[in-house]
C-alpha atoms as a PDB file:
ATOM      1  CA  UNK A   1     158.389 105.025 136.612  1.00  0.00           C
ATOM      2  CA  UNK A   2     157.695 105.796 133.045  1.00  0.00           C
ATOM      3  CA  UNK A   3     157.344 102.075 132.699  1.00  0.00           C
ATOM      4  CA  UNK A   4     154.483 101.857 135.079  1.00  0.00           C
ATOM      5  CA  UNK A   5     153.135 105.173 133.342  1.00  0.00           C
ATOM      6  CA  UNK A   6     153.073 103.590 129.814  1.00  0.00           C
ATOM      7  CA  UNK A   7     151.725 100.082 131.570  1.00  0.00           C
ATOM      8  CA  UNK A   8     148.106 102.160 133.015  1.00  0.00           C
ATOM      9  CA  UNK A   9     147.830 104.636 129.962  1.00  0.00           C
ATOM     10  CA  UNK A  10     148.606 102.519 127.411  1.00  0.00           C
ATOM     11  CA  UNK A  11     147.977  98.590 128.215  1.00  0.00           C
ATOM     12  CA  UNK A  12     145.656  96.392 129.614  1.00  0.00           C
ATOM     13  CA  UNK A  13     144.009  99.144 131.942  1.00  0.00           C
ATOM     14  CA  UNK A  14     143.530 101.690 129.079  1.00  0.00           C
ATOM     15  CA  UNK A  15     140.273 100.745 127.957  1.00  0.00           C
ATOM     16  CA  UNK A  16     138.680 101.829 131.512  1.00  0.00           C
ATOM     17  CA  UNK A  17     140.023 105.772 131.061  1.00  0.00           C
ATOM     18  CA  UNK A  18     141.436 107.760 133.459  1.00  0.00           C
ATOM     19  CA  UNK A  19     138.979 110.149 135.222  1.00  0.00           C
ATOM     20  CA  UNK A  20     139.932 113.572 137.222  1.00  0.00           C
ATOM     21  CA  UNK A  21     140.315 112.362 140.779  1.00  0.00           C
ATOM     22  CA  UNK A  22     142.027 109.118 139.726  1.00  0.00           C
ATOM     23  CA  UNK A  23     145.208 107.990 141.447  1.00  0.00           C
ATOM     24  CA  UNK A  24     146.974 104.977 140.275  1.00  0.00           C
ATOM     25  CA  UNK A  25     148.812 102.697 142.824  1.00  0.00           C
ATOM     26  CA  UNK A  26     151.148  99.993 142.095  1.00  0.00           C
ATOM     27  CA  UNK A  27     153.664  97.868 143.855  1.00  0.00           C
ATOM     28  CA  UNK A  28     153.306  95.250 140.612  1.00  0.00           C
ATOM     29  CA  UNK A  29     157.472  94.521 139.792  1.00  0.00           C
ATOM     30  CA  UNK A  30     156.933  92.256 137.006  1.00  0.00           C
ATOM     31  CA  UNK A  31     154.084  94.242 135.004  1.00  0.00           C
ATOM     32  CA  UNK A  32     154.282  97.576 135.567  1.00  0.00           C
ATOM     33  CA  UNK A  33     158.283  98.479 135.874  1.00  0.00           C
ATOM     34  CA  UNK A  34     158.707  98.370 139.572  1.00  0.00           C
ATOM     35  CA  UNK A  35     161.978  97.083 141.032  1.00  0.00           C
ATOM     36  CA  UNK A  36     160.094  95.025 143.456  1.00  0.00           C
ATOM     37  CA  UNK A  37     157.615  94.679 145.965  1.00  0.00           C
ATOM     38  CA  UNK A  38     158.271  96.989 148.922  1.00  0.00           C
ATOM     39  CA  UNK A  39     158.511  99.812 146.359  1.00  0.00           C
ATOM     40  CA  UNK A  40     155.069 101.152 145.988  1.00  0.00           C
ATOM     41  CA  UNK A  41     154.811 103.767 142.748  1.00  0.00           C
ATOM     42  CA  UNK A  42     152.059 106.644 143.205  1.00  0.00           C
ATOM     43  CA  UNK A  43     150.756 108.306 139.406  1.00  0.00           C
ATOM     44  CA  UNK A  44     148.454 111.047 139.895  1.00  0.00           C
ATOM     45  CA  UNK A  45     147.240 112.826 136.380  1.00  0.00           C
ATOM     46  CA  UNK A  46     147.053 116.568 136.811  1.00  0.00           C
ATOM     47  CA  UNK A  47     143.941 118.079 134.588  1.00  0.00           C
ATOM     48  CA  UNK A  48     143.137 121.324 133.087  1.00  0.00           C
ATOM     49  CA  UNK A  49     139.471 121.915 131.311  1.00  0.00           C
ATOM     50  CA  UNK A  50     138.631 118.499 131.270  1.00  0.00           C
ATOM     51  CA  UNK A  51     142.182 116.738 129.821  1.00  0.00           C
ATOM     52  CA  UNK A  52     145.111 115.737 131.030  1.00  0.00           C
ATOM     53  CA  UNK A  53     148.364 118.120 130.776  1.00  0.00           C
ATOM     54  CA  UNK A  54     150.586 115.868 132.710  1.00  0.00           C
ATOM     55  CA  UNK A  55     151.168 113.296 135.545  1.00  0.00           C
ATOM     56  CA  UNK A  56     152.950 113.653 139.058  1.00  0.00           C
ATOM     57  CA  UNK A  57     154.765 110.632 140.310  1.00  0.00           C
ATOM     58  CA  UNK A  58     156.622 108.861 143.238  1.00  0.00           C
ATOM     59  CA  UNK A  59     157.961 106.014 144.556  1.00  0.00           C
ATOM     60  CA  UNK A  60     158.350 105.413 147.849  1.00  0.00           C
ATOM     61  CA  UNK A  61     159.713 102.279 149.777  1.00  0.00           C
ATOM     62  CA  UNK A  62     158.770 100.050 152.846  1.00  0.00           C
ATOM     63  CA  UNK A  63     161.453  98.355 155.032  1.00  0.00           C
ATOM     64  CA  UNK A  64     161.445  94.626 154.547  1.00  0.00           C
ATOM     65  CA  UNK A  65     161.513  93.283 157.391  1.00  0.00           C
ATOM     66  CA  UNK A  66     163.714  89.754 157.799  1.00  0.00           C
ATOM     67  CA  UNK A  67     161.589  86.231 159.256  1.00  0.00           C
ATOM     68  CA  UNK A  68     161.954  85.323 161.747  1.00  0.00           C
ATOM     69  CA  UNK A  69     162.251  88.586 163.903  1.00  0.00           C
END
């Protein structure tokens, strides 16, 4: 997860800023560190005064479900 972390601080994405109330969703496996796409990572950035003091994450996963049922 610190992979996807680094990706939406630090890359591409950086330049927009992260605001308080911001939650940052990604289920990206080739750009952002996921393992792939049924795993969906959740970054939420916890702020005190105005800056952020640290970020809460989780990944959670979907069932993949086989074709044709």
């Amino acid at each position: 997860m610190i992979v996807q972390l680094r990706y939406y601080t630090e890359g591409p994405g950086k330049d927009e800023g992260i605001q308080e109330g911001d939650v940052l969703v990604s289920n990206n496996p080739q750009l952002a560190g996921g393992s792939h796409l049924p795993d969906i990572t959740v970054i939420t950035p916890v702020f005190n005064q105005g800056k952020i003091v640290f970020f809460v994450a989780s990944r959670g996963h979907h069932q993949v479900q086989p074709w044709p049922p």
